[in-house]
Protein backbone atom coordinates (compact mmCIF):
# COMPACT_ATOMS: atom_id res chain seq x y z
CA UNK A 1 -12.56 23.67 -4.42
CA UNK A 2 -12.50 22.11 -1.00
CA UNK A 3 -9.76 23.36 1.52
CA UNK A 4 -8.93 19.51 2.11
CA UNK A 5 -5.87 17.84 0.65
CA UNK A 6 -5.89 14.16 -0.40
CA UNK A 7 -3.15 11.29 -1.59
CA UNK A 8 -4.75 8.63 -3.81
CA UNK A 9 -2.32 5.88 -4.02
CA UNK A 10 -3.77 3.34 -5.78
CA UNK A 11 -1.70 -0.36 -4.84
CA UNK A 12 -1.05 -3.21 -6.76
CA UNK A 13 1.24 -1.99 -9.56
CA UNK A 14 3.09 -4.60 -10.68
CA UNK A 15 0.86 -7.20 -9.23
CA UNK A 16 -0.20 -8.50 -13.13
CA UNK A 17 -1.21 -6.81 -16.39
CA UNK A 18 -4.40 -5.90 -15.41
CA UNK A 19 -3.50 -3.77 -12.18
CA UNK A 20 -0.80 -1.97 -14.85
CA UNK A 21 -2.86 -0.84 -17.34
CA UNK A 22 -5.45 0.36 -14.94
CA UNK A 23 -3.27 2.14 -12.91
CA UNK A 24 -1.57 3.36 -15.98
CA UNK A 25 -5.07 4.41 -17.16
CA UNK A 26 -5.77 5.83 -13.23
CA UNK A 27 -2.66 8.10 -14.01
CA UNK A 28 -3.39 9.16 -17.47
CA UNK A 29 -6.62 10.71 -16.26
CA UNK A 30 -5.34 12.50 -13.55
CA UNK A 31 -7.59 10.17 -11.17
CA UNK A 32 -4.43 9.20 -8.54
CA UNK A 33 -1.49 11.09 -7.36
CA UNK A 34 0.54 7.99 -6.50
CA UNK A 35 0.77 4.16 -6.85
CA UNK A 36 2.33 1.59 -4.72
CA UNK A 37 4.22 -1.56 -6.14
CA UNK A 38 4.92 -4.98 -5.23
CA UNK A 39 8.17 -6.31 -6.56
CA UNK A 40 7.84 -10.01 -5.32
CA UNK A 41 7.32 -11.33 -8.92
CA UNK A 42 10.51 -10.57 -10.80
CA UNK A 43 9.43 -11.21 -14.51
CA UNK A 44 6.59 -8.09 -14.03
CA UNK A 45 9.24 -5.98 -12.47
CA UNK A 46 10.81 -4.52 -15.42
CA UNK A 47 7.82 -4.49 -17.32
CA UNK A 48 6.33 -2.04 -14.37
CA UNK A 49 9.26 0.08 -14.44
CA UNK A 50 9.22 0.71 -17.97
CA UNK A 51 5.97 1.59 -18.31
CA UNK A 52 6.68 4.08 -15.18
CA UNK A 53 9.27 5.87 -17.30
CA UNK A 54 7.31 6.13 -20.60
CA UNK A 55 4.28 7.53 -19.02
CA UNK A 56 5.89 9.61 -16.70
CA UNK A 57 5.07 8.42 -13.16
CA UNK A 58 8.44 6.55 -12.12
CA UNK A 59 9.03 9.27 -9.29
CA UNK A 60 5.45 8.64 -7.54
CA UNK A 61 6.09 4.94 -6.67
CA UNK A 62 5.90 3.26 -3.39
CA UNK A 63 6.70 -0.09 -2.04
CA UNK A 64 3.53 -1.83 -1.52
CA UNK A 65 4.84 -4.47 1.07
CA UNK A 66 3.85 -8.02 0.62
CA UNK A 67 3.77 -11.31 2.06
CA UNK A 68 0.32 -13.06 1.29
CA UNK A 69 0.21 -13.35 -2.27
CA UNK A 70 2.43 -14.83 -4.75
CA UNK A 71 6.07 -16.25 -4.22
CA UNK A 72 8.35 -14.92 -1.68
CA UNK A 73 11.82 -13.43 -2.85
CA UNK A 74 13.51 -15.51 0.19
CA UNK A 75 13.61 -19.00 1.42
CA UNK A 76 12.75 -18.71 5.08
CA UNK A 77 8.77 -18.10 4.72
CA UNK A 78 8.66 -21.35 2.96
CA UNK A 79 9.66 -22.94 6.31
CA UNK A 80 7.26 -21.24 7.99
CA UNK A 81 3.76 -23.39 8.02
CA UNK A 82 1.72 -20.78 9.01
CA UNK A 83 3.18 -17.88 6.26
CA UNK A 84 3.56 -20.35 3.17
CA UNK A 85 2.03 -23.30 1.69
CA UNK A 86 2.54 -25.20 -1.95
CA UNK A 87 5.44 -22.84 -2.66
CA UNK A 88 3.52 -19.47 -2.27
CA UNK A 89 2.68 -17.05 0.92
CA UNK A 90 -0.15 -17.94 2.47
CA UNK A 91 -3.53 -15.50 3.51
CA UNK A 92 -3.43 -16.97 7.31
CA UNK A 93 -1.93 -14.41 8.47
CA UNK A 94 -5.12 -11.93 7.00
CA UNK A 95 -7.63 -14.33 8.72
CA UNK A 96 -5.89 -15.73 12.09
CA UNK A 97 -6.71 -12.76 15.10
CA UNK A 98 -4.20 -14.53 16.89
CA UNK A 99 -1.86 -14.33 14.21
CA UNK A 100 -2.35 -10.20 14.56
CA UNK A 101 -1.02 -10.21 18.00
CA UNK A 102 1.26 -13.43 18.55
CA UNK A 103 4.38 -14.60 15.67
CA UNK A 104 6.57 -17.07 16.82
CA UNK A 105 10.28 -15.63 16.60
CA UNK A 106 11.03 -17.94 13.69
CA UNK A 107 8.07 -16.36 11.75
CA UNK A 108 9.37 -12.67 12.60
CA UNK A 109 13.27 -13.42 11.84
CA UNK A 110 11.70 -15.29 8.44
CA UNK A 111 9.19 -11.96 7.62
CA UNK A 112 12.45 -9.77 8.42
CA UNK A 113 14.82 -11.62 5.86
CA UNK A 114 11.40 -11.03 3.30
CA UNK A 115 11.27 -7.31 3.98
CA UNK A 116 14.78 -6.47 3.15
CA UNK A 117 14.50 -8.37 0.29
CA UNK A 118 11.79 -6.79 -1.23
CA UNK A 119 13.27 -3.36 -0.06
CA UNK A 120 16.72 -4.55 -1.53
CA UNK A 121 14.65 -5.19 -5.10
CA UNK A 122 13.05 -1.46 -5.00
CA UNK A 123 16.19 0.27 -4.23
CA UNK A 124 17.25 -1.86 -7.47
CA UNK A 125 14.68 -0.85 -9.35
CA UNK A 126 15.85 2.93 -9.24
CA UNK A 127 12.88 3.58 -7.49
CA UNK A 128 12.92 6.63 -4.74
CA UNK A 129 9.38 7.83 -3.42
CA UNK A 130 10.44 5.90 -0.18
CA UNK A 131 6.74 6.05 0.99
CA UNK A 132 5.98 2.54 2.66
CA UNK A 133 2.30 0.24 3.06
CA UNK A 134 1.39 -3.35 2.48
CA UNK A 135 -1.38 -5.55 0.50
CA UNK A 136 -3.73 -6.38 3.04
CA UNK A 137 -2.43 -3.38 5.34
CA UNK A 138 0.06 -6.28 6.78
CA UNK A 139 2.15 -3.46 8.41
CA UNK A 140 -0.93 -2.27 10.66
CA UNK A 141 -1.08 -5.52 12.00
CA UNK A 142 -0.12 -5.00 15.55
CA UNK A 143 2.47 -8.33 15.52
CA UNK A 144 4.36 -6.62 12.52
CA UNK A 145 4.17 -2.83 12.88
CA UNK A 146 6.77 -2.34 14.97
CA UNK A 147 9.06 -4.62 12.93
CA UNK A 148 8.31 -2.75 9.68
CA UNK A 149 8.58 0.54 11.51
CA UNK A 150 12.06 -0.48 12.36
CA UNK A 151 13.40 -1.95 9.09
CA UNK A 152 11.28 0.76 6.70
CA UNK A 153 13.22 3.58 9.24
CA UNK A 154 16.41 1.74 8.96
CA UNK A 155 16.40 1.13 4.96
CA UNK A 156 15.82 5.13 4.25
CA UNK A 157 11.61 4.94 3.86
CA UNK A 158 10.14 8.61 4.91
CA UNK A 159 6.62 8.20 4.92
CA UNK A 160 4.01 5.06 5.68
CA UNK A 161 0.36 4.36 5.42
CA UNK A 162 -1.36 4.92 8.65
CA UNK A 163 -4.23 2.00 9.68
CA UNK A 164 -7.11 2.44 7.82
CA UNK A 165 -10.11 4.97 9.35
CA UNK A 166 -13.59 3.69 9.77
CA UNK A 167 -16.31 5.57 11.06
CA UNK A 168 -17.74 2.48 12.95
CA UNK A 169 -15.46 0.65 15.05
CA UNK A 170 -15.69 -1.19 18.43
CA UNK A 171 -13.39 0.19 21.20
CA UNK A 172 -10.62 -2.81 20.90
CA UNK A 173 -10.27 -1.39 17.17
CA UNK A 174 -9.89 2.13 18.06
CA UNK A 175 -7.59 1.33 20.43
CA UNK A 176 -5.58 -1.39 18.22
CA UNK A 177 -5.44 1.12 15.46
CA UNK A 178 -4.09 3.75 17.91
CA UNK A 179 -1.14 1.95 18.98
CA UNK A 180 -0.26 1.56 15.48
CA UNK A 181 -1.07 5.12 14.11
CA UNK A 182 1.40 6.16 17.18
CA UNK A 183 4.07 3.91 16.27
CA UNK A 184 4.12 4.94 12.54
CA UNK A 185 3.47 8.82 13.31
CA UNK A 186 6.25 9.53 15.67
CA UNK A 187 8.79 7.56 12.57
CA UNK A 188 7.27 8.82 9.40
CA UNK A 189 6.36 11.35 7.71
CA UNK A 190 2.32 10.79 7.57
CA UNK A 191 -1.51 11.55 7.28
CA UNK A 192 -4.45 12.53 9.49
CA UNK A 193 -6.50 9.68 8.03
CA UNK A 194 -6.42 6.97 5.79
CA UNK A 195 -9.56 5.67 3.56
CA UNK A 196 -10.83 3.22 1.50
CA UNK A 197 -12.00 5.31 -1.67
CA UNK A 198 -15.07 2.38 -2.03
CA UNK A 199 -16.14 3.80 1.93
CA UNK A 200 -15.34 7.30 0.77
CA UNK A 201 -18.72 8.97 1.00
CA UNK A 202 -19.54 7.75 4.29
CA UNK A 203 -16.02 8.82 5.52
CA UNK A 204 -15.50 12.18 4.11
CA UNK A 205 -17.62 13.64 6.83
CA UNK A 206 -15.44 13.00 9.45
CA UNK A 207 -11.77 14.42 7.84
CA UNK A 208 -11.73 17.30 9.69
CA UNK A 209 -10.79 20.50 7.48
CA UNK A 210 -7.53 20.91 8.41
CA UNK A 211 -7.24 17.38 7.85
CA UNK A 212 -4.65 16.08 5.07
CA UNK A 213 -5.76 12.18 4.20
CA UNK A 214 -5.44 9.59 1.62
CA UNK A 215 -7.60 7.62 -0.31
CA UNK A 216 -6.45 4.05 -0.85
CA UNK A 217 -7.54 2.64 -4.05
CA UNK A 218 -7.20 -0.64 -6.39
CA UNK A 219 -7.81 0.36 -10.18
CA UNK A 220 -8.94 -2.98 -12.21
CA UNK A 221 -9.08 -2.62 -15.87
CA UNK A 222 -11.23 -5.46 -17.67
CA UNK A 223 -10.00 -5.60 -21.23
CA UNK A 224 -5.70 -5.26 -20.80
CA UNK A 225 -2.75 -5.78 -22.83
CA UNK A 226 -0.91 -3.56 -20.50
CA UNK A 227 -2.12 -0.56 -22.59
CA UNK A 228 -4.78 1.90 -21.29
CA UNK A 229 -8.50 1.05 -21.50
CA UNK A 230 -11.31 1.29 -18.62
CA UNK A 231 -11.77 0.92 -15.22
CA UNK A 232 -15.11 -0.05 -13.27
CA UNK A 233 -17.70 2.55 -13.34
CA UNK A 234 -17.64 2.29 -9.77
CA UNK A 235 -14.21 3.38 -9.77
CA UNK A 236 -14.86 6.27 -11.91
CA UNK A 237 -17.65 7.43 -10.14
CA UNK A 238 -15.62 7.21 -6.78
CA UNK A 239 -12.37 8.87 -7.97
CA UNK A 240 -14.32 11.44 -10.05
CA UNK A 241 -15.65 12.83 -6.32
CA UNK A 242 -12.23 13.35 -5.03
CA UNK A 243 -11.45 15.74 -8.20
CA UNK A 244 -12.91 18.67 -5.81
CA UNK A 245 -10.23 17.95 -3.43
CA UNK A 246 -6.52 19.30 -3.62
CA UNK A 247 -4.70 16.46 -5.12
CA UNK A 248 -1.20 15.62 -3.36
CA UNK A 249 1.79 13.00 -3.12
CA UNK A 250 3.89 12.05 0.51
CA UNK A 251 6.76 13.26 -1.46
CA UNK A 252 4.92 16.99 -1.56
CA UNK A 253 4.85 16.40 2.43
CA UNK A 254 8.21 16.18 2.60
């Protein structure tokens, strides 16, 4: 077996019954170590948590931070053109560069008020993996890193998703995901490198082997009624590679 040790979280739990009963099935073949869960849409919540407990996982959950999909849990982002629109969180902030370095102070206080509610509905969920990241890696986003840094820290969260490695990048992005991999590893507990598990062979030869990383993934089952069925055989093929690897959780970092 390879020296290296990996985390696969896979995100999304909770997201709808698809993402459930693939990351269900993810689990159930020993495929991930970890899942992270968003907890914006109440009537899933439950559901999620349930499942969690019957097949044994409920300790290996996350919050997967989010603000561009769905509805939010507070009021504020709906005043906020450029973070809402018809009701629902908007994408802009996943497509406007300018958004990534410049929020208006009404858009931070109203992404603020968001966070702590969707921390507030983990912690009420029982949950307690305290490990912290975001759908569409929101929290590497240099406008909003330090501001999750600071609330994740405050609320009790021990570990966080460093910006995602690629082995090509232009020298702005190496040095935008620098400032952010400094902010998050002198708060949280963390890893050398984090990868997407799709980009995983062309990565793998630069994780040092000393290296601990993690492999971000999003199991997708095709046929679902929350039970377990399959996943892509992309997937499989991918997560089947990172069996030779020493599979670990943040909470074994600890």
């Amino acid at each position: 077996m390879d020296k290296r040790k990996v985390i696969v979280n896979a995100d999304d739990y909770g997201k709808n019954k698809e993402e459930i009963a693939a990351i269900r099935y993810a689990f159930s073949k020993g495929y991930i170590s970890q899942t992270t869960m968003m907890v914006n849409d109440l009537s899933l919540n439950q559901i999620s948590i349930n499942y969690a407990k019957q097949d044994g996982f409920f300790e290996k959950i996350g919050l997967h931070f989010n603000l561009t999909r769905g509805k939010p849990l507070t009021d504020d982002i709906l005043k906020c053109k450029r973070l809402s629109r018809d009701g629902r969180f908007s994408q802009k902030i996943l497509i406007s560069k300018f958004m990534h370095f410049f929020l208006t102070k009404k858009e931070k206080k109203a992404i603020e008020k968001e966070l702590k509610a969707q921390i507030s509905e983990y912690k009420k969920l029982g949950l307690t993996l305290f490990h912290f990241d975001s759908h569409g890696h929101i929290h590497t986003i240099p406008s909003l890193t330090k501001l999750c840094v600071k609330i994740a820290k405050m609320e009790g969260f021990v570990s966080m998703r460093t910006s995602l490695f690629y082995p090509k990048m232009n020298f702005l992005k190496k040095i935008e995901k620098k400032y952010v991999n400094k902010l998050i590893a002198s708060n949280f507990i963390h890893v050398d490198k984090t990868i997407d598990i799709l980009k995983i062979y062309e990565s793998i030869p630069f994780i040092k082997e000393s290296e601990i990383f993690e492999v971000m993934c999003h199991p997708y089952a095709f046929r679902v009624d929350y039970d377990l069925h399959c996943l892509s055989l992309e997937h499989e093929e991918a997560y089947s590679s990172v069996q030779k690897y020493e599979l670990v959780s943040f909470k074994s970092l600890k």
